[in-house]
N, C-alpha and C. Protein backbone atom coordinates (compact mmCIF):
# COMPACT_ATOMS: atom_id res chain seq x y z
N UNK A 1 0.84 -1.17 0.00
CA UNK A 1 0.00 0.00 0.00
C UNK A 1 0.89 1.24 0.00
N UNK A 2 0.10 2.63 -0.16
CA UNK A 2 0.62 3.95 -0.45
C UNK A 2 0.74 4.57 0.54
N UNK A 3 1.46 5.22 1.06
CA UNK A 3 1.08 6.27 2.23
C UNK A 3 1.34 7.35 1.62
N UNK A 4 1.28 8.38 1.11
CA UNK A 4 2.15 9.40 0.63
C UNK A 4 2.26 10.47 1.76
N UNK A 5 1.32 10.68 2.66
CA UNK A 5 1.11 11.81 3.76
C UNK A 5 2.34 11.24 5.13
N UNK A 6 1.93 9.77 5.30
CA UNK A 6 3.21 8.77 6.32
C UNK A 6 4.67 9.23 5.85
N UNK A 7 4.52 8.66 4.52
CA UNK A 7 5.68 8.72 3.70
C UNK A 7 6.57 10.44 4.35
N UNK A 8 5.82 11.15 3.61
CA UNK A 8 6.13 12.50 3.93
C UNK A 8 6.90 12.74 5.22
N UNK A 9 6.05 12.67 6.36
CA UNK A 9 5.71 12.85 7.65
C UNK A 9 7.57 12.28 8.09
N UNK A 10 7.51 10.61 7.79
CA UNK A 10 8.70 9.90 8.25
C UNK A 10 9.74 10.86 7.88
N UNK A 11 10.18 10.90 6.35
CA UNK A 11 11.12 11.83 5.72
C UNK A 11 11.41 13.11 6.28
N UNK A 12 10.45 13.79 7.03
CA UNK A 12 10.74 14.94 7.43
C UNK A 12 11.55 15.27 8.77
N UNK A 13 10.88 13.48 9.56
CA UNK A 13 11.15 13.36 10.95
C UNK A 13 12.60 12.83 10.75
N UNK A 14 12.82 12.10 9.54
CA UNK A 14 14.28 11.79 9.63
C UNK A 14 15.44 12.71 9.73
N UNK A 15 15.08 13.60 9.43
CA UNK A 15 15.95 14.40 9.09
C UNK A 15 16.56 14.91 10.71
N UNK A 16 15.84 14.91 11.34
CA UNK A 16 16.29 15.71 12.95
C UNK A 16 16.49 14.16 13.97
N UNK A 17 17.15 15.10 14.95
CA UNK A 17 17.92 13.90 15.80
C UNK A 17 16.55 12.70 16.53
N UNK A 18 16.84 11.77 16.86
CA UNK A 18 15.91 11.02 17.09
C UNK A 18 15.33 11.25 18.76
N UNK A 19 14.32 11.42 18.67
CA UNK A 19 13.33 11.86 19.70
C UNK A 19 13.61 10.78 21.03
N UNK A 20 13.94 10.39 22.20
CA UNK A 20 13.63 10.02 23.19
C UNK A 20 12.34 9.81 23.74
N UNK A 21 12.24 8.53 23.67
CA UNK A 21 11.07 8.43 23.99
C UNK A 21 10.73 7.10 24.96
N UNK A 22 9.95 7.25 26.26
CA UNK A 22 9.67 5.93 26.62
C UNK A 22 8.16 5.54 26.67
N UNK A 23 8.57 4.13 25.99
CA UNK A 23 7.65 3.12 25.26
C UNK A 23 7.36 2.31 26.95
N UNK A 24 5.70 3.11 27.03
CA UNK A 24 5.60 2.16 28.19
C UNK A 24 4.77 0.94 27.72
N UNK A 25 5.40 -0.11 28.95
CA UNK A 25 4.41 -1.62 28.90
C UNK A 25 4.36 -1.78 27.79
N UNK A 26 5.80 -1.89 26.80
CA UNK A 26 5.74 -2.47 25.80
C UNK A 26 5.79 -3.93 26.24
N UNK A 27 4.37 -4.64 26.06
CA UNK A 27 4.63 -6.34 26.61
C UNK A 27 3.84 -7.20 25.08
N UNK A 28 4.03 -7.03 24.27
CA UNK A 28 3.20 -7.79 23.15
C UNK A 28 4.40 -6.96 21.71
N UNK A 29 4.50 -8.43 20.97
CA UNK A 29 5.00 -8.06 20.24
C UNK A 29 4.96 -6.93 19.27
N UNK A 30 3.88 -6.51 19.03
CA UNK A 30 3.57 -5.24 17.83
C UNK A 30 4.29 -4.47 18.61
N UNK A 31 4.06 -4.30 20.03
CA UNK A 31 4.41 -2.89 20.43
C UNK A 31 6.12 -2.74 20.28
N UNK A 32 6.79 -4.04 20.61
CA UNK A 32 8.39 -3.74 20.67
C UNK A 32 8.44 -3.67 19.49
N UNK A 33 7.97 -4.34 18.61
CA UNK A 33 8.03 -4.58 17.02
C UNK A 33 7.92 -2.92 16.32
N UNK A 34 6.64 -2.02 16.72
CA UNK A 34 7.01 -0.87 16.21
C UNK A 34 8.10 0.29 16.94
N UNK A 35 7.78 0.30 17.99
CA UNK A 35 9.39 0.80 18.72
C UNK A 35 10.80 0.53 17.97
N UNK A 36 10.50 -0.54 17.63
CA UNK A 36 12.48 -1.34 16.88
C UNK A 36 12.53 -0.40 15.93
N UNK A 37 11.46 -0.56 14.94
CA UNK A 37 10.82 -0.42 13.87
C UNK A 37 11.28 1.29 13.71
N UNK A 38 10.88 1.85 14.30
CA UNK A 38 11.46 3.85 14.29
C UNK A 38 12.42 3.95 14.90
N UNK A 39 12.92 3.27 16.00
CA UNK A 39 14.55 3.12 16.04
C UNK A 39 15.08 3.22 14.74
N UNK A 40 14.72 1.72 14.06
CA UNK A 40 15.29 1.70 12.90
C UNK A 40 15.47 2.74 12.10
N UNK A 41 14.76 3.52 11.41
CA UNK A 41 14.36 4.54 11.11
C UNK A 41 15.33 5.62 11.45
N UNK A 42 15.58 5.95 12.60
CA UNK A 42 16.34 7.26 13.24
C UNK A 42 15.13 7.87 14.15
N UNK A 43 14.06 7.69 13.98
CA UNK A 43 13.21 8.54 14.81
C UNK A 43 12.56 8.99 15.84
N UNK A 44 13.33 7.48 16.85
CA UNK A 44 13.28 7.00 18.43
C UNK A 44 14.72 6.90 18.88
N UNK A 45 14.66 7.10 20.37
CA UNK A 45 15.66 6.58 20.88
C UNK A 45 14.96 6.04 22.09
N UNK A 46 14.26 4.85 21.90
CA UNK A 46 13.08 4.24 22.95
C UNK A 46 13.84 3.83 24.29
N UNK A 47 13.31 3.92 25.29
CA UNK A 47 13.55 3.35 26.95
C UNK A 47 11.94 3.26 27.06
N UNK A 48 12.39 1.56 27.45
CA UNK A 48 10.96 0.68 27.53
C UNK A 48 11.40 0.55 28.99
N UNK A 49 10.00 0.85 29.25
CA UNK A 49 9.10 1.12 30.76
C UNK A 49 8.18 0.04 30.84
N UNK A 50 8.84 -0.97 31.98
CA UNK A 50 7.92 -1.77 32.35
C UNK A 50 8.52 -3.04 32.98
N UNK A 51 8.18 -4.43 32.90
CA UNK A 51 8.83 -5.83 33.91
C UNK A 51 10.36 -6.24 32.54
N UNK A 52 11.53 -5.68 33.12
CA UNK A 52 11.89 -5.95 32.09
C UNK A 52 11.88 -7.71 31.71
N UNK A 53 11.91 -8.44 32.75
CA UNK A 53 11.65 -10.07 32.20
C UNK A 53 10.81 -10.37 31.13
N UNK A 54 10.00 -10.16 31.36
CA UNK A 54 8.93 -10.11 30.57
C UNK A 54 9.18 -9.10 29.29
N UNK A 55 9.85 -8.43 29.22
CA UNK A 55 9.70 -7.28 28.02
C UNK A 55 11.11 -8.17 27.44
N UNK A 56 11.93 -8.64 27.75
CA UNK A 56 13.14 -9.31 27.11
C UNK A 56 12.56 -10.92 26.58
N UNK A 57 11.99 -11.60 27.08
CA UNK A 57 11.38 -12.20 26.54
C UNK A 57 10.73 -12.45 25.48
N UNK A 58 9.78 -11.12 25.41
CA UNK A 58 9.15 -11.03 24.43
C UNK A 58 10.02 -10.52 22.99
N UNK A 59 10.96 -9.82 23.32
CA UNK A 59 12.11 -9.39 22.92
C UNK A 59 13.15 -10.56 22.35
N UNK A 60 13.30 -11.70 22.71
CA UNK A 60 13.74 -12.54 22.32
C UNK A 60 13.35 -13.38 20.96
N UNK A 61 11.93 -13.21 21.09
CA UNK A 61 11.45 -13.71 19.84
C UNK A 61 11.04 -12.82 18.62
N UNK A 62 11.02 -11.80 19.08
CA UNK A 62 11.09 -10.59 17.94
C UNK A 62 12.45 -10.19 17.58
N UNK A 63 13.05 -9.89 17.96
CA UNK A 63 14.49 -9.46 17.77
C UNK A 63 15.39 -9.76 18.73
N UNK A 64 15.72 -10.89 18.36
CA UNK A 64 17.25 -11.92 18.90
C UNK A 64 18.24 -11.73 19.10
N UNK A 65 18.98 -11.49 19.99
CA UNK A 65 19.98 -11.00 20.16
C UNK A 65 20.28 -9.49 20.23
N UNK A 66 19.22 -8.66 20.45
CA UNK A 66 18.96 -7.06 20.67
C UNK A 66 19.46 -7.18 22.34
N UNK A 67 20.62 -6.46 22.44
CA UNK A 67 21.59 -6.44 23.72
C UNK A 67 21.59 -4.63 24.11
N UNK A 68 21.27 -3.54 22.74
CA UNK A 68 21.00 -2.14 23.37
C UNK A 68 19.80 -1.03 24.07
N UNK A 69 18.97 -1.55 24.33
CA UNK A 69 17.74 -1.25 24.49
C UNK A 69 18.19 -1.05 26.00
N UNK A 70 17.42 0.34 26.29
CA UNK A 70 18.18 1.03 27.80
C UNK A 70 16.38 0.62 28.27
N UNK A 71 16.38 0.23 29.54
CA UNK A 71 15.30 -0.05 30.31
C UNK A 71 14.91 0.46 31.78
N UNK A 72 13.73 1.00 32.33
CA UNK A 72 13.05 1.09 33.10
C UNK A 72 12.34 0.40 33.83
N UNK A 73 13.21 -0.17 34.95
CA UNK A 73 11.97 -1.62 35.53
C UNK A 73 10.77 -1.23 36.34
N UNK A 74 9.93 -1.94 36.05
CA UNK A 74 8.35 -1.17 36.97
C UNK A 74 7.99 -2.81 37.05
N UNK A 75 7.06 -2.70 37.89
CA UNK A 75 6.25 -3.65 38.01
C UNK A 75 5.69 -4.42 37.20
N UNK A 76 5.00 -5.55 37.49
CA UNK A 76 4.28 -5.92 36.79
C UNK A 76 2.72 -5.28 35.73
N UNK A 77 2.32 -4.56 36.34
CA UNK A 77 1.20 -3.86 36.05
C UNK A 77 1.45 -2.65 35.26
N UNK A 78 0.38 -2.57 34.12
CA UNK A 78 0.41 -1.42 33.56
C UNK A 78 0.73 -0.36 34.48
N UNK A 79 -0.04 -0.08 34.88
CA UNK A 79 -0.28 1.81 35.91
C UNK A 79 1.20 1.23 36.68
N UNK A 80 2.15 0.58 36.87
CA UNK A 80 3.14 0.28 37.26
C UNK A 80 4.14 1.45 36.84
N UNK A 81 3.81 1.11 35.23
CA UNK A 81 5.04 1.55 33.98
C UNK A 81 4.28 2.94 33.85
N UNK A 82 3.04 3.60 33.99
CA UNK A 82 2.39 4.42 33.50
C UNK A 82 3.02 5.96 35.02
């Protein structure tokens, strides 16, 4: 599919330093999956907020061997990480 307005949007954001950002209760793959995903990009510099066991885990099967990802440990519970 087309994005041309996304398209745009990304290109523009690439251009400037990558935003800091923390990705809370990233615990399901989509969510680390799009976090990686604008890393990739240049357009994050994500700190995931939340159990990191559980967030490396999940992390294991999405992206293997990902050893730089700076973390925030919270609890188990959403409103933990929130």
């Amino acid at each position: 599919m087309d994005y041309p307005h996304l398209d745009k949007i990304i290109a523009e954001a690439s251009r400037l330093d990558p935003a800091g950002v923390a990705v809370c209760f990233p615990c399901s793959a989509g969510s680390i999956e799009a976090a990686l995903t604008a890393r990739k990009l240049g357009l994050i510099d994500p700190v995931f907020v939340g159990p990191r066991a559980r967030i490396e885990a999940i992390m294991a099967a999405v992206a293997p061997g990902l050893k730089d990802i700076e973390f925030c440990e919270t609890g188990e519970h959403p409103a933990d990480a929130a």
